[in-house]
C-alpha atoms as a PDB file:
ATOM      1  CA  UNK A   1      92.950  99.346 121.383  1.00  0.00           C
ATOM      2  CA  UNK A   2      89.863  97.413 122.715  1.00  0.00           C
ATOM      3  CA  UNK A   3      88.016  94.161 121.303  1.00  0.00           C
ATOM      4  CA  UNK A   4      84.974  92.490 122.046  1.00  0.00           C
ATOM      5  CA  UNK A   5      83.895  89.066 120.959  1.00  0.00           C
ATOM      6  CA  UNK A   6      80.173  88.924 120.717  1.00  0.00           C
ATOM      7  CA  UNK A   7      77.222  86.075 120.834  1.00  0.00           C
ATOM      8  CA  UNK A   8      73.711  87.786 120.197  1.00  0.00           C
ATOM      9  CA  UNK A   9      70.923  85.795 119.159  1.00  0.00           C
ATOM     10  CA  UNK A  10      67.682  87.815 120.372  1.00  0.00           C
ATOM     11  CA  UNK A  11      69.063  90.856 120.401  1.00  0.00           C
ATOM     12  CA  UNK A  12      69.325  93.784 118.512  1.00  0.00           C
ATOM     13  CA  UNK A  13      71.613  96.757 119.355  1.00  0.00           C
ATOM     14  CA  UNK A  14      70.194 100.411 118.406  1.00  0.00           C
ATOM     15  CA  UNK A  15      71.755 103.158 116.331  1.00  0.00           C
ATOM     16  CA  UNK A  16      74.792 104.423 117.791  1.00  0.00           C
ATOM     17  CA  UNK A  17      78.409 105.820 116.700  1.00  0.00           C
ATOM     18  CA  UNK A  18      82.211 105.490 118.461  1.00  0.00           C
ATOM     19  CA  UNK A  19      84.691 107.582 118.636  1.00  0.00           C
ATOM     20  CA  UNK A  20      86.823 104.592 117.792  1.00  0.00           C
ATOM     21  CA  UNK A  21      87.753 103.381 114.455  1.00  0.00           C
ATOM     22  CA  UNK A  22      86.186 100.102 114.756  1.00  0.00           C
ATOM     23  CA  UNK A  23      87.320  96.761 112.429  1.00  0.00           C
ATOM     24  CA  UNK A  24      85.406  93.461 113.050  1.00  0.00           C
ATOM     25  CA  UNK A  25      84.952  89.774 111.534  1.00  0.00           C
ATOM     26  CA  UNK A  26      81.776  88.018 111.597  1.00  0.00           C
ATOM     27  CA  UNK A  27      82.537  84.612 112.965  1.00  0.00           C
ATOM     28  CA  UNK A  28      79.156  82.322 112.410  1.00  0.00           C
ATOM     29  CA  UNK A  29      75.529  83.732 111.229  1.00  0.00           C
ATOM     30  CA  UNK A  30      74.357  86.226 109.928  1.00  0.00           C
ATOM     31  CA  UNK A  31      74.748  90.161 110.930  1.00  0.00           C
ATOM     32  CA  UNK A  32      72.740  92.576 109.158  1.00  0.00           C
ATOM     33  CA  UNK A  33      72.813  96.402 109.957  1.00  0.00           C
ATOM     34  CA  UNK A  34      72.631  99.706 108.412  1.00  0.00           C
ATOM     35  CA  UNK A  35      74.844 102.540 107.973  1.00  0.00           C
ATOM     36  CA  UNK A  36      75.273 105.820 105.610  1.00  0.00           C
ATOM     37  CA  UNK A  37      71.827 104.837 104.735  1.00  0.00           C
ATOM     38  CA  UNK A  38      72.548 101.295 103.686  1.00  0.00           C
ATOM     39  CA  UNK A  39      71.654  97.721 104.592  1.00  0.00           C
ATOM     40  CA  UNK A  40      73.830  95.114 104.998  1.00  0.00           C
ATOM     41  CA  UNK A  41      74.570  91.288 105.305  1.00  0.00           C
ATOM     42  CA  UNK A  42      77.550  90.534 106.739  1.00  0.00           C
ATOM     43  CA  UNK A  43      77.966  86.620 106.628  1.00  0.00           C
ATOM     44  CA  UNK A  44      81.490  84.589 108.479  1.00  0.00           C
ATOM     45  CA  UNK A  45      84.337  85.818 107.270  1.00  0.00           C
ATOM     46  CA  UNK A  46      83.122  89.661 105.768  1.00  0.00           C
ATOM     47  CA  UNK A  47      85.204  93.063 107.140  1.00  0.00           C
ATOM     48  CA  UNK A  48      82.785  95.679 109.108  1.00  0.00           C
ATOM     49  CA  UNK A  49      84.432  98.800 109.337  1.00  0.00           C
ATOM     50  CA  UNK A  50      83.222 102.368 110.928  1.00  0.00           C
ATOM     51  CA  UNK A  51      84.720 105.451 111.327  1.00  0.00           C
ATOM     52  CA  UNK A  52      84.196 107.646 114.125  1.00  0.00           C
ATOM     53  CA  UNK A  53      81.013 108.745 113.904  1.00  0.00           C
ATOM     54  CA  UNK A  54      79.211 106.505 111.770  1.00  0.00           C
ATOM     55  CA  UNK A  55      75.945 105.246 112.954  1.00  0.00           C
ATOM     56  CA  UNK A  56      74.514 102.393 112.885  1.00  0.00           C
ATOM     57  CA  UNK A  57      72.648  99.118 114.183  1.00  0.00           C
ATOM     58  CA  UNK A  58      73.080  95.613 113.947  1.00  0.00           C
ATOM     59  CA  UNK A  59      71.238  92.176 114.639  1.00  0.00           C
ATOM     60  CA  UNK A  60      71.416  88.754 113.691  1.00  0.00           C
ATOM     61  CA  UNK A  61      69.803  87.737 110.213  1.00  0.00           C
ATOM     62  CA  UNK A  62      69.102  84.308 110.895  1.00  0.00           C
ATOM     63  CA  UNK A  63      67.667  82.223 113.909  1.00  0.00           C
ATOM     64  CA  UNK A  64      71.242  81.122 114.280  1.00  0.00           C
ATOM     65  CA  UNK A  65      73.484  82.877 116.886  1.00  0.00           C
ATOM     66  CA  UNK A  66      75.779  85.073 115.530  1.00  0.00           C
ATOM     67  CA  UNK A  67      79.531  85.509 116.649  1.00  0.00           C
ATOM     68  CA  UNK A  68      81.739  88.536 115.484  1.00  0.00           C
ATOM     69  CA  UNK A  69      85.009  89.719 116.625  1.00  0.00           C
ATOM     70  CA  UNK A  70      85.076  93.994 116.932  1.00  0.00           C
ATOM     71  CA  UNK A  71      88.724  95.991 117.281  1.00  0.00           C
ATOM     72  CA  UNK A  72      88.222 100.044 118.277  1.00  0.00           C
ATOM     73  CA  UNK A  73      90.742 101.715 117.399  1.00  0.00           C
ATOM     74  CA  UNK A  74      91.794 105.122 119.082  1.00  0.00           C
ATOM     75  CA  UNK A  75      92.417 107.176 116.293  1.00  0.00           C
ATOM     76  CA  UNK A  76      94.666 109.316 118.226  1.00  0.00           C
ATOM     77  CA  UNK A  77      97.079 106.822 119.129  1.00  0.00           C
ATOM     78  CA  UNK A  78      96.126 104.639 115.428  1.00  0.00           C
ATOM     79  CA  UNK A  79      95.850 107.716 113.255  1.00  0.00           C
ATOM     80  CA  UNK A  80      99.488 108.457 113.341  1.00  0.00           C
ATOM     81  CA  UNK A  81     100.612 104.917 112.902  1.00  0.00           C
ATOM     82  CA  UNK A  82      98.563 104.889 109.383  1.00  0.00           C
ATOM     83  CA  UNK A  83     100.350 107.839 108.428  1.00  0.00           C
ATOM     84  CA  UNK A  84     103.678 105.917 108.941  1.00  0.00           C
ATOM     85  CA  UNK A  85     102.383 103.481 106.411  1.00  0.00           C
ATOM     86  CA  UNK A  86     101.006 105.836 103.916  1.00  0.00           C
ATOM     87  CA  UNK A  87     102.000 108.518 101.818  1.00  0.00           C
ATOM     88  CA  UNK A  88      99.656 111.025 103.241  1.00  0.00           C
ATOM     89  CA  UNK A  89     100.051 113.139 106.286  1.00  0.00           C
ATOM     90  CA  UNK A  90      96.048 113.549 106.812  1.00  0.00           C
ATOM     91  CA  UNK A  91      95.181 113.850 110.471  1.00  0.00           C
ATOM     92  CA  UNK A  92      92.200 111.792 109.640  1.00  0.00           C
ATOM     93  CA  UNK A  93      91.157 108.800 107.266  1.00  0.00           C
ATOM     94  CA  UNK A  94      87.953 107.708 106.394  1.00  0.00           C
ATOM     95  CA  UNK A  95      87.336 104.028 105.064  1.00  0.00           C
ATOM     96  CA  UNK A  96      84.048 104.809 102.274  1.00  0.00           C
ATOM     97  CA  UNK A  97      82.774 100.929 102.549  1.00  0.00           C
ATOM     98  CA  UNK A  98      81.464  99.854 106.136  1.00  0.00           C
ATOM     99  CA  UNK A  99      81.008  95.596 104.992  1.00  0.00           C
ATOM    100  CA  UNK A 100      83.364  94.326 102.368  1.00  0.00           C
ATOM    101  CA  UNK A 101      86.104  91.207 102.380  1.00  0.00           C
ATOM    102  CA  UNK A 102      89.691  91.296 102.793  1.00  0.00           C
ATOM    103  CA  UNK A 103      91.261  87.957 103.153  1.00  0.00           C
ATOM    104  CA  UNK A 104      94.747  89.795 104.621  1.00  0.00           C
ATOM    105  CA  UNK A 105      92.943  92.054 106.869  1.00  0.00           C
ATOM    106  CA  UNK A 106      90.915  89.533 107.963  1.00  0.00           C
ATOM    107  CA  UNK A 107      93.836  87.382 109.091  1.00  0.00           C
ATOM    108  CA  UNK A 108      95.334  90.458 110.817  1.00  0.00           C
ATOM    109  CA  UNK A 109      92.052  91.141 112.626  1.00  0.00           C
ATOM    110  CA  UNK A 110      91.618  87.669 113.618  1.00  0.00           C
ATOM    111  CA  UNK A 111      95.873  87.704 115.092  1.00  0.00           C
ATOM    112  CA  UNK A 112      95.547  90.468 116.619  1.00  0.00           C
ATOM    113  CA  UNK A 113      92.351  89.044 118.468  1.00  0.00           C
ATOM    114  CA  UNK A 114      94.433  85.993 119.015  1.00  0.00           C
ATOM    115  CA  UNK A 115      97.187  88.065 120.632  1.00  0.00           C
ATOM    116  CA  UNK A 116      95.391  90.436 122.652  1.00  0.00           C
ATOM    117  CA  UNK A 117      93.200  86.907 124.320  1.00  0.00           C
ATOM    118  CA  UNK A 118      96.391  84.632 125.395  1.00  0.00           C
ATOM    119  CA  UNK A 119      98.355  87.997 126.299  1.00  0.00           C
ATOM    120  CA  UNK A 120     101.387  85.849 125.642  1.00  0.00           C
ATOM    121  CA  UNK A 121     103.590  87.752 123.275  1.00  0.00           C
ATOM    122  CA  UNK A 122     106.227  90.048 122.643  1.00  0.00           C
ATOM    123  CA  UNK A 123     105.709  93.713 122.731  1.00  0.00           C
ATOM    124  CA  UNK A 124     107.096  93.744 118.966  1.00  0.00           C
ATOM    125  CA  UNK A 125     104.638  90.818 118.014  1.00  0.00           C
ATOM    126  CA  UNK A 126     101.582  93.358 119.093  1.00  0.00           C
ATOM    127  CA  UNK A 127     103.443  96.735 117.475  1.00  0.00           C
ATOM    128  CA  UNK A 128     103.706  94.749 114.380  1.00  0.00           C
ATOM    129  CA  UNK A 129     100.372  93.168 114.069  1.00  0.00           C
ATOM    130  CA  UNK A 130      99.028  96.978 114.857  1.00  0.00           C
ATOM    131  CA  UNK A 131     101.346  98.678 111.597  1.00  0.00           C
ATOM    132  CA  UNK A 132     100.329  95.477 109.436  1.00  0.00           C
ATOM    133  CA  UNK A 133      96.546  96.466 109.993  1.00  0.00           C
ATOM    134  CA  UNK A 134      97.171 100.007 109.309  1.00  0.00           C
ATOM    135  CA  UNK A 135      99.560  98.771 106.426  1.00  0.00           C
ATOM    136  CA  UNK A 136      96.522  97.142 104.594  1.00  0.00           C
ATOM    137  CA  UNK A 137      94.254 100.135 105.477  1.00  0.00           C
ATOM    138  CA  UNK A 138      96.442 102.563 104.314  1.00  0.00           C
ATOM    139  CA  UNK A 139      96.837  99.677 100.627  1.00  0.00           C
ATOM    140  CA  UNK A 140      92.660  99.733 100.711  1.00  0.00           C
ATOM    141  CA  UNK A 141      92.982 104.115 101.121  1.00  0.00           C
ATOM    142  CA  UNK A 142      95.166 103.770  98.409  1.00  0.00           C
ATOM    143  CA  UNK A 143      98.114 105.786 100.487  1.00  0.00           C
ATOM    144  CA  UNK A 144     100.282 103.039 100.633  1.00  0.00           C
ATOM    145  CA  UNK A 145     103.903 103.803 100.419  1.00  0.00           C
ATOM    146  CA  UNK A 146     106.731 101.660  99.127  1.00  0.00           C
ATOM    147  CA  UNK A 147     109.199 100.416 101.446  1.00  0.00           C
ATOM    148  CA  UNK A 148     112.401 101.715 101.127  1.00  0.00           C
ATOM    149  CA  UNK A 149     116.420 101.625 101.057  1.00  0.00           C
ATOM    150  CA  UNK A 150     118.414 104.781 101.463  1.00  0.00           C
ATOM    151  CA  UNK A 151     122.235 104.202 101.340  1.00  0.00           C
ATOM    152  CA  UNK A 152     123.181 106.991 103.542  1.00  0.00           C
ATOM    153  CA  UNK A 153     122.251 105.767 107.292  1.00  0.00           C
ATOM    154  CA  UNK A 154     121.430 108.432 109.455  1.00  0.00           C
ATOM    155  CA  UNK A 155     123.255 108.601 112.689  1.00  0.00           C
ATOM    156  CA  UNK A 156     120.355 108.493 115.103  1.00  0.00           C
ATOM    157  CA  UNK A 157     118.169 105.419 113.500  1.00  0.00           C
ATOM    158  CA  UNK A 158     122.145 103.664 113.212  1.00  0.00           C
ATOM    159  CA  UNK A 159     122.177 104.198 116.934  1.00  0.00           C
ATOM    160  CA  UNK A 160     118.814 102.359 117.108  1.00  0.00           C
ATOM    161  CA  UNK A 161     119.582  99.592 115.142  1.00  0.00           C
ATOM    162  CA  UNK A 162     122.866  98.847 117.696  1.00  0.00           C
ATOM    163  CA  UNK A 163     120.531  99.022 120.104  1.00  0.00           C
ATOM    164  CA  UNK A 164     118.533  96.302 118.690  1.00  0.00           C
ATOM    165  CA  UNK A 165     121.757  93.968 118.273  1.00  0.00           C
ATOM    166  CA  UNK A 166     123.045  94.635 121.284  1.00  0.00           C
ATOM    167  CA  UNK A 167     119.466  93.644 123.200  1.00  0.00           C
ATOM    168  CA  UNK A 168     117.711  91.044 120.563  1.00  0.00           C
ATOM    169  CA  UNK A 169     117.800  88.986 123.688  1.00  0.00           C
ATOM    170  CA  UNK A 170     115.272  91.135 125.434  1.00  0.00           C
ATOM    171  CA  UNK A 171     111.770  92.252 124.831  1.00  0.00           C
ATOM    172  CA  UNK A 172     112.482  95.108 122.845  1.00  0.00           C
ATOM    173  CA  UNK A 173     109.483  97.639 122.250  1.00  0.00           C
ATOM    174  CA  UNK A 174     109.045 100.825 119.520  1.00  0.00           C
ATOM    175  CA  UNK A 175     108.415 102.843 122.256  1.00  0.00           C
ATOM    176  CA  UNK A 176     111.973 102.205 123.970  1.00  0.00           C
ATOM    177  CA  UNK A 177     114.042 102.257 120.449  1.00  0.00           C
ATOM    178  CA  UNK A 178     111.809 106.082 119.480  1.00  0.00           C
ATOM    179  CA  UNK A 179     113.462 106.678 122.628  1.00  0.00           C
ATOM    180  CA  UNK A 180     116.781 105.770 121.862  1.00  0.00           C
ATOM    181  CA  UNK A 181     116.644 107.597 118.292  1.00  0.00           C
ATOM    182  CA  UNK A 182     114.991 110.295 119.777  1.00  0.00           C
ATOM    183  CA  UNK A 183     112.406 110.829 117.476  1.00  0.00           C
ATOM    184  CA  UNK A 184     108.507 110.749 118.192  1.00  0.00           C
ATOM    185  CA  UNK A 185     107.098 106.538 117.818  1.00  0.00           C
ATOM    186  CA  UNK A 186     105.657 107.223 114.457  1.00  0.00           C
ATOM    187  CA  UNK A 187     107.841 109.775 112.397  1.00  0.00           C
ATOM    188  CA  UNK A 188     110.679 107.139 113.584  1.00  0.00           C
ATOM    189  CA  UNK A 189     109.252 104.183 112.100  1.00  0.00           C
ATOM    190  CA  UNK A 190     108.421 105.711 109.052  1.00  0.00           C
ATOM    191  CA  UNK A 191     112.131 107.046 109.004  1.00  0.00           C
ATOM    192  CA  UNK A 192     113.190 103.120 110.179  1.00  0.00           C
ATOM    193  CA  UNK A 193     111.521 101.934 107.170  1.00  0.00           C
ATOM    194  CA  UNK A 194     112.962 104.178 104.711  1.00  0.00           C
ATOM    195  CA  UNK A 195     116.671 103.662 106.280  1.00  0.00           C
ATOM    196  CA  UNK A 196     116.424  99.608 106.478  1.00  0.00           C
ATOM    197  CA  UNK A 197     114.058  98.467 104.080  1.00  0.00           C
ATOM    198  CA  UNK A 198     112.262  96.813 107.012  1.00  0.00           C
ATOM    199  CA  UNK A 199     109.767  98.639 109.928  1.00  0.00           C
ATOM    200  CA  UNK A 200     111.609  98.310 113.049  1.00  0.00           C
ATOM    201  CA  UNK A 201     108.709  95.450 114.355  1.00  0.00           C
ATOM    202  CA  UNK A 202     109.791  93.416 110.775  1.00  0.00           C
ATOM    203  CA  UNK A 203     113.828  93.913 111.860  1.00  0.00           C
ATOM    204  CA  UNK A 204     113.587  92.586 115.425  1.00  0.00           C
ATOM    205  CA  UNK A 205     111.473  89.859 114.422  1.00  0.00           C
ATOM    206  CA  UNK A 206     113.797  88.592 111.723  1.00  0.00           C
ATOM    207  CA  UNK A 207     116.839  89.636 113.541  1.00  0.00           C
ATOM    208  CA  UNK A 208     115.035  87.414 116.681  1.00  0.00           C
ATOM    209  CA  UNK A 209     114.426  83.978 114.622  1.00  0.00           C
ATOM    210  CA  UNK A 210     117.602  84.662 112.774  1.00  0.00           C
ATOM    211  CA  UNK A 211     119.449  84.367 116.215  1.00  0.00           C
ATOM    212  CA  UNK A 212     117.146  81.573 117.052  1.00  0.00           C
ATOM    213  CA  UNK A 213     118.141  79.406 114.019  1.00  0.00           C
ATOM    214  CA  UNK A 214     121.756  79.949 114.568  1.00  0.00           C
ATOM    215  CA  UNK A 215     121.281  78.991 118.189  1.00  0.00           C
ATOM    216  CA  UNK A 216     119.585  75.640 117.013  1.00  0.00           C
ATOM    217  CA  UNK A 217     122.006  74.581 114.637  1.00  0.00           C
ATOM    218  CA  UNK A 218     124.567  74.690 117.066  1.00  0.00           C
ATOM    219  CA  UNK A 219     122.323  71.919 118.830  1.00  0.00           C
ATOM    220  CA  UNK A 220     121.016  74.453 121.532  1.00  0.00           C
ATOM    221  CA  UNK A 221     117.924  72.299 122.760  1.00  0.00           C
ATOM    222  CA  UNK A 222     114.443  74.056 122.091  1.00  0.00           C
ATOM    223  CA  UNK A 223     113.419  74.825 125.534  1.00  0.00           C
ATOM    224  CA  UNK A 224     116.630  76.802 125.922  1.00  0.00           C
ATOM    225  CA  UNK A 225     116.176  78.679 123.013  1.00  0.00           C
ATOM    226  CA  UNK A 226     112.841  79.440 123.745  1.00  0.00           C
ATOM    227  CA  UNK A 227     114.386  81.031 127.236  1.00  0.00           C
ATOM    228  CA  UNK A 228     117.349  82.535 125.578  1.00  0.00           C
ATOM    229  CA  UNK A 229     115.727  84.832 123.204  1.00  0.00           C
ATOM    230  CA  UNK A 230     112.461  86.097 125.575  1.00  0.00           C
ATOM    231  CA  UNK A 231     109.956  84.051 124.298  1.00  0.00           C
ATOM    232  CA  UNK A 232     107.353  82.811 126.769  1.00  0.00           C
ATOM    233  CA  UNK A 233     107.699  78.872 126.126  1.00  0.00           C
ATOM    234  CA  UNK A 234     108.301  76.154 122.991  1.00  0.00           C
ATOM    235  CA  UNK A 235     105.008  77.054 122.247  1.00  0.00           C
ATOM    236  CA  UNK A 236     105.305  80.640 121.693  1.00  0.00           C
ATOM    237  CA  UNK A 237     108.658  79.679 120.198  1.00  0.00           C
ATOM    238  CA  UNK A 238     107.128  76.981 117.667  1.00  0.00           C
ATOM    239  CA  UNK A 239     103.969  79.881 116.633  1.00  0.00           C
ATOM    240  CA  UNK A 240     107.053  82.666 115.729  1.00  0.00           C
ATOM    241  CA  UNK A 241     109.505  80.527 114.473  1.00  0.00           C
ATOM    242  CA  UNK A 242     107.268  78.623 111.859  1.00  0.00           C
ATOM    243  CA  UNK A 243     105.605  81.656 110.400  1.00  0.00           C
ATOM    244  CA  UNK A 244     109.262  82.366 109.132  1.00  0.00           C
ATOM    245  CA  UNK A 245     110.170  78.984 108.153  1.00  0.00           C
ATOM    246  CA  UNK A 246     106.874  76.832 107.963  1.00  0.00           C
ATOM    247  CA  UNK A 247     108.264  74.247 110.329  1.00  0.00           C
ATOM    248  CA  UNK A 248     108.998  74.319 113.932  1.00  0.00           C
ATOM    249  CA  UNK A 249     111.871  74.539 115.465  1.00  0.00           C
ATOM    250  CA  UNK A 250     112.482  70.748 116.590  1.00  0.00           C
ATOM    251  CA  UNK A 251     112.049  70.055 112.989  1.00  0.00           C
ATOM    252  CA  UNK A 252     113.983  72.114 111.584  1.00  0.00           C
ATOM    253  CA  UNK A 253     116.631  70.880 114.054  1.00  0.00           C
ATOM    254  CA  UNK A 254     116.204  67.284 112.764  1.00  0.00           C
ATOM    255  CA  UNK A 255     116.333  68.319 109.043  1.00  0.00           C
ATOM    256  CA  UNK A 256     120.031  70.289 109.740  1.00  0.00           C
ATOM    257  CA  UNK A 257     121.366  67.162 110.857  1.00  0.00           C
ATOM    258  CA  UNK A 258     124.085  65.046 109.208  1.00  0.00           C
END
């Protein structure tokens, strides 16, 4: 995956396509373009979406500068991981409307932007931004499948899950645990889900701040925490632990006490 965060204010891009699947947010102005012989207005906050292929143009609307944030997707790599999330096996997806607004995929764009600029974050925190955008595509397709609990736990994706326990310490990626399952990154997150009830990015993460809250009721100062379980500093720390819990972790320290 790429992204570009653009300022245009006299200019005007011609009609092209990319091989990419390509997801954006307009930030401030006004972006109009065409596509599948359409106009459009995107204004802050819409969804642009095109599939590989679709051409179009774009400028800004207004005399005000216009700021959008654009994801490209390769659909080999991303392709796969929206099958994971969906009920269909299609080799290919198409999205039918190119401007439209999702206040969830909008957030997940805008993360994902987030993560990809400070390039301080787990491996897990980028796999599971990447299966929550395909997540809400594959909702929008209307392939979404339902998460799942089977009761009989197979012995490779058990294996896995060990593995997990035995390194929640560590930066632990999909690409290492498909490894240790030996099963192919997509089928065994789709196969994770279905076992556990959770995608394999969802487990580690809770399994992570789970540790982490244990850790700081014991009176384990922050900072060590922070060190303990891989993060990059308090702040990194503070960002993961409060999207769980809604407070940091200092203060959730302070509200434990006697």
């Amino acid at each position: 995956m790429t992204m570009l965060n653009a300022v245009m204010s006299d200019f005007s891009y011609a009609k092209h396509a990319h091989e990419e699947l390509a997801l954006g947010v307009t930030m401030d102005g006004v972006q109009e373009f065409a596509c599948k012989g359409q106009f459009f207005r995107s204004h802050p906050g819409n969804i642009i979406a095109f599939n590989p292929g679709d051409v179009h143009n774009g400028h800004p609307g207004t005399s005000d500068a216009l700021k959008y944030t654009m994801l490209y997707f390769d659909t080999t790599e991303f392709y796969p991981l929206l099958w994971s999330a969906a009920t269909s096996d299609a080799k290919e997806f198409r999205l039918a409307q190119p401007h439209f607004d999702d206040a969830v995929l909008r957030a997940l764009i805008l993360n994902m932007s987030r993560l990809v600029t400070e390039g301080r974050h787990l491996a897990v925190e980028y796999d599971h931004c990447l299966y929550a955008i395909a997540k809400r595509l594959a909702q929008r397709l209307g392939i979404s499948s339902v998460d799942a609990w089977v009761r009989d736990k197979d012995a490779l994706l058990l294996r896995a899950r060990e593995y997990i326990h035995d390194n929640i310490t560590e930066d632990i990626s999909i690409d290492v645990l498909s490894g240790v399952a030996s099963l192919s990154k997509y089928h065994f997150i789709r196969l994770f889900r279905n076992q556990f009830g959770l995608t394999p990015h969802q487990y580690i993460l809770n399994l992570k701040i789970n540790k982490v809250r244990i850790s700081l009721e014991s009176g384990t100062a922050v900072s060590d925490v922070a060190q303990d379980f891989g993060f990059f500093d308090v702040s990194h720390l503070n960002r993961s632990f409060k999207r769980f819990y809604g407070i940091t972790p200092k203060q959730y320290q302070q509200q434990i006490k006697p």
